[in-house]
N, C-alpha and C. Protein backbone atom coordinates (compact mmCIF):
# COMPACT_ATOMS: atom_id res chain seq x y z
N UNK A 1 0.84 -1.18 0.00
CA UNK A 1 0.00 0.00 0.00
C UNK A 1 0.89 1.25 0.00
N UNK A 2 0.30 2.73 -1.10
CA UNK A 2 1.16 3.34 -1.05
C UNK A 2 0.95 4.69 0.50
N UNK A 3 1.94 4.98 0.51
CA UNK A 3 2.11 5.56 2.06
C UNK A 3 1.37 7.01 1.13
N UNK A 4 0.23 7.84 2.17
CA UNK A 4 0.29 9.26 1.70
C UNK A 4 1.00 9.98 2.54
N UNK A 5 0.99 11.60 2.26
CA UNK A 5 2.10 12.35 3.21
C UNK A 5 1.60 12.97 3.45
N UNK A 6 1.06 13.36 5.13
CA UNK A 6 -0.07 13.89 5.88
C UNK A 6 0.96 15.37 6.00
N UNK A 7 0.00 16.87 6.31
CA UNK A 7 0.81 17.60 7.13
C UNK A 7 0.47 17.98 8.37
N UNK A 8 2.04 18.14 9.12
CA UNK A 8 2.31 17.72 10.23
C UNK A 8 0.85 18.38 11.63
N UNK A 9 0.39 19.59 10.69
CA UNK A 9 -0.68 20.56 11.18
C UNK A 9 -1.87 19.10 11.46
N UNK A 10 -2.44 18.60 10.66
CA UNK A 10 -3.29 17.50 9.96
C UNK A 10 -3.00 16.10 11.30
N UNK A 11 -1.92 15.78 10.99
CA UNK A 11 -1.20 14.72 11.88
C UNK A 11 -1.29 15.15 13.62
N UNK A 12 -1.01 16.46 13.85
CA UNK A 12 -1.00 16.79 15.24
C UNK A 12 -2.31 16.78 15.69
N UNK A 13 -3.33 17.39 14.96
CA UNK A 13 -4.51 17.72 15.25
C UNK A 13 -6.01 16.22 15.19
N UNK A 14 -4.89 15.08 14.81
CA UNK A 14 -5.60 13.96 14.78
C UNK A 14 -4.84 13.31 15.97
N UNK A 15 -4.08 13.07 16.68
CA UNK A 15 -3.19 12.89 17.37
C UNK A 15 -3.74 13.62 18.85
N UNK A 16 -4.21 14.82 18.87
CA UNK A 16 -4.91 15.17 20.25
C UNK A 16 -6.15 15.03 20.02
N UNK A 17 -7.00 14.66 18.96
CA UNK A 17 -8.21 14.49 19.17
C UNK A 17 -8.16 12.77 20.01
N UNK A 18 -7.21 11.59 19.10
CA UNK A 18 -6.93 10.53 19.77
C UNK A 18 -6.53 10.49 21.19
N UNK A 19 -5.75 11.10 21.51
CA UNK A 19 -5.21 11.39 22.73
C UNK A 19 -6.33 11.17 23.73
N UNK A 20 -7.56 11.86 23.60
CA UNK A 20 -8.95 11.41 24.63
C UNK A 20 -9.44 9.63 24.30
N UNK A 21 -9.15 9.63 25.96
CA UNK A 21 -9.41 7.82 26.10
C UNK A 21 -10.92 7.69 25.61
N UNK A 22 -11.90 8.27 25.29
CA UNK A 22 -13.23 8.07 25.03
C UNK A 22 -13.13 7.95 23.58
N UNK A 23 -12.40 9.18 22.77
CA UNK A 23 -12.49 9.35 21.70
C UNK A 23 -11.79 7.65 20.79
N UNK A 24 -10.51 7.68 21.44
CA UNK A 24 -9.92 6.53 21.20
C UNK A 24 -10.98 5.17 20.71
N UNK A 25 -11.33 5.33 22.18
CA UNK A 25 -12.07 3.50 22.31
C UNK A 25 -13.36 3.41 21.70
N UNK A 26 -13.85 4.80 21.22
CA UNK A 26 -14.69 4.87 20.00
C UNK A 26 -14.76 4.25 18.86
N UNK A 27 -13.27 4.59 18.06
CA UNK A 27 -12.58 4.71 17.64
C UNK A 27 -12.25 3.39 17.12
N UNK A 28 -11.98 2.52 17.82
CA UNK A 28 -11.43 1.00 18.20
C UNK A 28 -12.51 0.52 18.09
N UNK A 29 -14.11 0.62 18.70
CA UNK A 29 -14.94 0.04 18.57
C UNK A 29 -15.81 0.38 17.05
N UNK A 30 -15.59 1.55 16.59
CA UNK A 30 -15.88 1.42 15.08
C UNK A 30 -14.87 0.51 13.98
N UNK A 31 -13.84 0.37 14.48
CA UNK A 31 -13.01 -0.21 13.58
C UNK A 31 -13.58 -1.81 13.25
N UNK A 32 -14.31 -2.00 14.62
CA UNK A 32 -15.30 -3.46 14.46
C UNK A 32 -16.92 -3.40 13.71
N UNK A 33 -17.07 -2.39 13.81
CA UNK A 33 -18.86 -2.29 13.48
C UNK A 33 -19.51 -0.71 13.95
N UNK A 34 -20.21 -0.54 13.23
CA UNK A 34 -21.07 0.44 12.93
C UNK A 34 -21.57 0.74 14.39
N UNK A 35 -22.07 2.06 14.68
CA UNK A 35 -22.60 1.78 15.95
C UNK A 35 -23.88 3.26 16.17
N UNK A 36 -24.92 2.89 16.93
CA UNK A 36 -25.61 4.06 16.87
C UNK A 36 -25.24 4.73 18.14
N UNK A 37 -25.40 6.45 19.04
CA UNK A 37 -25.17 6.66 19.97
C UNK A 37 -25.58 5.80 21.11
N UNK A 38 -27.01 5.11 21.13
CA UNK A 38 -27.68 4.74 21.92
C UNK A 38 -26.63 3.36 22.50
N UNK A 39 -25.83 2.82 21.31
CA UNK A 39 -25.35 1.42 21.83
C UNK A 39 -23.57 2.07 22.35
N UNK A 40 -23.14 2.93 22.19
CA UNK A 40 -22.26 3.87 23.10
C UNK A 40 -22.50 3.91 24.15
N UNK A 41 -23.67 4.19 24.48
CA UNK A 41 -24.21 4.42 25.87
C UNK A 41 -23.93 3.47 26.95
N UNK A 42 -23.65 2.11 25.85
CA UNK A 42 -23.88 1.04 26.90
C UNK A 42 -22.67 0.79 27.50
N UNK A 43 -21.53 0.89 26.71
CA UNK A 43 -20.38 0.83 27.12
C UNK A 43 -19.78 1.53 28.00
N UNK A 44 -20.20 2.89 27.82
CA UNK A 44 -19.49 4.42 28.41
C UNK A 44 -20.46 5.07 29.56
N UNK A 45 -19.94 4.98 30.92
CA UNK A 45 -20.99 5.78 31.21
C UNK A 45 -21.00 6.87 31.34
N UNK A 46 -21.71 7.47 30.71
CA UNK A 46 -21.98 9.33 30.16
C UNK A 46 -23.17 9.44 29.65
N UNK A 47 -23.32 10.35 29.10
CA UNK A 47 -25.05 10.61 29.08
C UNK A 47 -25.05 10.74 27.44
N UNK A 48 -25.81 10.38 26.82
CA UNK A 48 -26.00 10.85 25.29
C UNK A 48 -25.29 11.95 24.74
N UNK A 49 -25.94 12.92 25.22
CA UNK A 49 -25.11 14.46 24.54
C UNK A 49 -23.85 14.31 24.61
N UNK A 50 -22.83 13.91 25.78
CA UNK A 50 -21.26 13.65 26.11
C UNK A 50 -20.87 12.94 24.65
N UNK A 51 -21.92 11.54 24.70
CA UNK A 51 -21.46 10.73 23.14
C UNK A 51 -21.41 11.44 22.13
N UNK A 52 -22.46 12.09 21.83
CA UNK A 52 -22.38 12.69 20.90
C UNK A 52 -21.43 13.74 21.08
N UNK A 53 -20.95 14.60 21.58
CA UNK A 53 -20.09 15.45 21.24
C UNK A 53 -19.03 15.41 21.63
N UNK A 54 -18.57 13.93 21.25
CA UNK A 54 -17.17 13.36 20.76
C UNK A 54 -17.10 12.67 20.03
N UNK A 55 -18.64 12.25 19.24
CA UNK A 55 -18.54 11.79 17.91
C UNK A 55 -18.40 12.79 16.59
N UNK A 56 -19.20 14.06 17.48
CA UNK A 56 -18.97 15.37 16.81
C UNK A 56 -17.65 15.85 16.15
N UNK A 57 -17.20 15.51 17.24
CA UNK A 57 -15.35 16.10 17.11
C UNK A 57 -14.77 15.50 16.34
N UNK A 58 -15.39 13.86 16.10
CA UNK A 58 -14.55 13.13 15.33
C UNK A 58 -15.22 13.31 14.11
N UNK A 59 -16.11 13.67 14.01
CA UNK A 59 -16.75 13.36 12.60
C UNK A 59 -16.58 14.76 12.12
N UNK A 60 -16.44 16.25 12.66
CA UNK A 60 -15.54 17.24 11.93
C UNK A 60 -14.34 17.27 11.48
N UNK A 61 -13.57 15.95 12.40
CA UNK A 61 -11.94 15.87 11.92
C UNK A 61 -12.56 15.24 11.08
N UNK A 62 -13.55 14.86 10.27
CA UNK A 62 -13.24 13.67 9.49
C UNK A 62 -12.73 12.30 9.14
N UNK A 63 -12.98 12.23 10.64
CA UNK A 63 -12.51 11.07 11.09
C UNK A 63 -13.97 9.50 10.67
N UNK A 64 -14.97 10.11 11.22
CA UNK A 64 -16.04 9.02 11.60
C UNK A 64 -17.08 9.83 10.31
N UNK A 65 -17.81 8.99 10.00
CA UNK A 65 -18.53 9.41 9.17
C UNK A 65 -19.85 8.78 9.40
N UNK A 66 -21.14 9.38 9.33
CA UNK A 66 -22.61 9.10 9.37
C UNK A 66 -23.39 8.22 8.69
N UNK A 67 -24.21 7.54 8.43
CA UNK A 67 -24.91 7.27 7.95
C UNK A 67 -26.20 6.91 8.53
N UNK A 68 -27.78 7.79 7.53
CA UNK A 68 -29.14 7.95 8.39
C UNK A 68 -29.69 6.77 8.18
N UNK A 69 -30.33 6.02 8.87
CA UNK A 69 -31.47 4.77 8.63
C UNK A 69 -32.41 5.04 9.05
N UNK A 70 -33.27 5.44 8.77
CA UNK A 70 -34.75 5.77 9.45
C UNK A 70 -34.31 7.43 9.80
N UNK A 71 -34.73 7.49 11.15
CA UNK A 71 -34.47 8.62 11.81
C UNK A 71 -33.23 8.59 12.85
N UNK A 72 -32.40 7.17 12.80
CA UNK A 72 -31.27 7.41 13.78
C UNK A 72 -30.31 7.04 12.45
N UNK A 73 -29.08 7.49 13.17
CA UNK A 73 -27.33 7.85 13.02
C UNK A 73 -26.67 6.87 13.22
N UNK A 74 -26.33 5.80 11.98
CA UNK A 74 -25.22 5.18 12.68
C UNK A 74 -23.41 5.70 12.22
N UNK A 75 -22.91 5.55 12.88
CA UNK A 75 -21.28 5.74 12.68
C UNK A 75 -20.54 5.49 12.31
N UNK A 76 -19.59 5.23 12.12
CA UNK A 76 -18.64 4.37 10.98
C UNK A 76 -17.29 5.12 10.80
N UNK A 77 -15.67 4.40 10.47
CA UNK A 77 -14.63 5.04 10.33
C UNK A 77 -14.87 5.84 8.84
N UNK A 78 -14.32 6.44 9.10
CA UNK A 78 -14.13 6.83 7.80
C UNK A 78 -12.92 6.92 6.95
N UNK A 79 -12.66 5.48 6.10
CA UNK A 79 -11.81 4.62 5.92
C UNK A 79 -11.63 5.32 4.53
N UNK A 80 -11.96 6.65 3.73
CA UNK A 80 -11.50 7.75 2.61
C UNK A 80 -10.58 8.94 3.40
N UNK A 81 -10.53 8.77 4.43
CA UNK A 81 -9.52 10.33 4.98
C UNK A 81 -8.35 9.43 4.86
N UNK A 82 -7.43 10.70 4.56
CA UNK A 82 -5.49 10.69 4.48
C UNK A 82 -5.50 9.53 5.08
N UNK A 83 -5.87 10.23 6.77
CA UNK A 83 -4.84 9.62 8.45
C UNK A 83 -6.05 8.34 8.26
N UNK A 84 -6.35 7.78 7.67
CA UNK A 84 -7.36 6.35 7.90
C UNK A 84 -6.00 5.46 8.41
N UNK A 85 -4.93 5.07 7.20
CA UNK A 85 -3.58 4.17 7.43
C UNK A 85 -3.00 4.42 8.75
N UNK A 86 -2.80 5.73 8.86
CA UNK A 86 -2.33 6.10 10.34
C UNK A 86 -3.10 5.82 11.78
N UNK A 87 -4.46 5.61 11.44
CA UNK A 87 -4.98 5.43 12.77
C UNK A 87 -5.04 3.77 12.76
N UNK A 88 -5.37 3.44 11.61
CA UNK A 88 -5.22 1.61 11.40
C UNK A 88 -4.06 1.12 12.58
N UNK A 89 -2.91 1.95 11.57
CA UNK A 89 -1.72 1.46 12.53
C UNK A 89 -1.48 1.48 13.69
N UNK A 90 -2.29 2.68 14.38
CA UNK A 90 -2.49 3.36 16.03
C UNK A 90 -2.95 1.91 16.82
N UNK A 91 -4.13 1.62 15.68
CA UNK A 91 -5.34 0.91 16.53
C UNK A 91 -4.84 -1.00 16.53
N UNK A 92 -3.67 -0.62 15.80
CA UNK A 92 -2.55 -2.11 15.85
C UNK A 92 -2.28 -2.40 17.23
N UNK A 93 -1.92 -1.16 18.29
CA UNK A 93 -0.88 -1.24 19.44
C UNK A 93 -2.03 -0.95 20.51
N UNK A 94 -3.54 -1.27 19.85
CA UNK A 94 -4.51 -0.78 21.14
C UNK A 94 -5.43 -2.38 21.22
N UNK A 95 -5.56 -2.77 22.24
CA UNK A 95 -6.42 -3.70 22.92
C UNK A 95 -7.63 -3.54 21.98
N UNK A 96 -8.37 -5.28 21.27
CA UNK A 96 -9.23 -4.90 20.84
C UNK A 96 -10.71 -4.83 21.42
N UNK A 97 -11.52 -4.25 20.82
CA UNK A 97 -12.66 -3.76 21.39
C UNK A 97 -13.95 -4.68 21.63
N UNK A 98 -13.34 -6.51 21.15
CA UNK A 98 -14.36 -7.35 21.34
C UNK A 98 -15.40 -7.72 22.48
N UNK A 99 -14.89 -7.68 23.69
CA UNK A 99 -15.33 -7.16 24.76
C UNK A 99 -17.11 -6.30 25.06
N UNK A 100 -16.63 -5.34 24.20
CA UNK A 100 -17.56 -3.81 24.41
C UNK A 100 -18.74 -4.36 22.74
N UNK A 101 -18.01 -4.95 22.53
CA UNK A 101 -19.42 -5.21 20.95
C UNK A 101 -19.72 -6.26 21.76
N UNK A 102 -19.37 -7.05 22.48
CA UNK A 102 -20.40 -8.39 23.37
C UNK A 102 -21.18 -7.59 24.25
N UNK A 103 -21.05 -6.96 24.95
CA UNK A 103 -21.53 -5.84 26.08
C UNK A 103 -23.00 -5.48 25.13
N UNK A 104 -22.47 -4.57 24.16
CA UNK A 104 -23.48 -4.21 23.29
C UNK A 104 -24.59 -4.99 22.40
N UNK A 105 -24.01 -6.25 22.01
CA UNK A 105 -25.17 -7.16 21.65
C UNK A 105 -25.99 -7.76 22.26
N UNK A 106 -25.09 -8.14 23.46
CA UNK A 106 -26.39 -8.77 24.86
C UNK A 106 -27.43 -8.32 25.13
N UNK A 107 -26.59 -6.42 25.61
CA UNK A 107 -27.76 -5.88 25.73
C UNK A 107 -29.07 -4.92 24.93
N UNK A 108 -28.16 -5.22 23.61
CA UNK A 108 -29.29 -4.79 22.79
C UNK A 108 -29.98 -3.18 22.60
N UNK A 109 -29.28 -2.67 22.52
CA UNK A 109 -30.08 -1.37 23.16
C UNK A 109 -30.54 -0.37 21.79
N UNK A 110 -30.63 -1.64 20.59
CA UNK A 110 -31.28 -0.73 19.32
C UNK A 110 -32.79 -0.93 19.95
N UNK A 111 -32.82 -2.09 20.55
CA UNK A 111 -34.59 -2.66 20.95
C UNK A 111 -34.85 -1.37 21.37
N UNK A 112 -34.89 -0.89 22.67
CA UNK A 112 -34.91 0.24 23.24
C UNK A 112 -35.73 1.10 23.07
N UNK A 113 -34.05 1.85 21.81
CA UNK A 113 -34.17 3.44 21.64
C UNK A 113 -34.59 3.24 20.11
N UNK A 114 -34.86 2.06 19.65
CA UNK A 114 -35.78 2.22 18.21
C UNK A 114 -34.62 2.41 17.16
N UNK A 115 -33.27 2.16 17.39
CA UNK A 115 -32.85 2.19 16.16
C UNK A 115 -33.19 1.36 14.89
């Protein structure tokens, strides 16, 4: 694969958005599957709005990208930006997130909130 050449502005500013342990393990858990806020919830405890506005952050870096089904949001990497290779590689040296997608299927929480 050919390497692209990020600038360093680009690289730093993806690098402290990662830097937040929430944003991260987001991050890690999209790299497995799609996810709506509601099934965030289950993992993290914080309140909706918190989720969302650090999916916010990521999805202005251009990091995470949307997609609508009905009336809810699901999430997704967004595996067309530069730093996609670069965070791949990040998410090489990070614990994977199988764990937190079992958490989340057990408990189901599209039933719920109607995703």
């Amino acid at each position: 694969m050919e390497k692209t050449l990020i600038e360093i502005e680009q690289i730093s500013a993806v690098l402290k958005l990662l830097g937040d342990k929430t944003r991260m393990t987001i991050i890690a858990i999209l790299k497995l599957r799609e996810c709506c806020v509601c099934e965030m919830q289950e993992v993290f405890d914080m309140s909706q709005p918190s989720i969302s506005q650090h999916l916010r952050k990521l999805k202005d870096a251009g990091l995470v990208k949307e997609t609508k089904k009905g009336q809810w949001v699901y999430y997704s990497l967004n595996q067309q930006n530069p730093v996609f290779a670069m965070i791949d590689q990040i998410l090489e040296y990070a614990p994977e997130q199988t764990e937190k997608i079992r958490q989340i299927e057990k408990s189901n929480p599209t039933l719920r909130c109607g995703c």
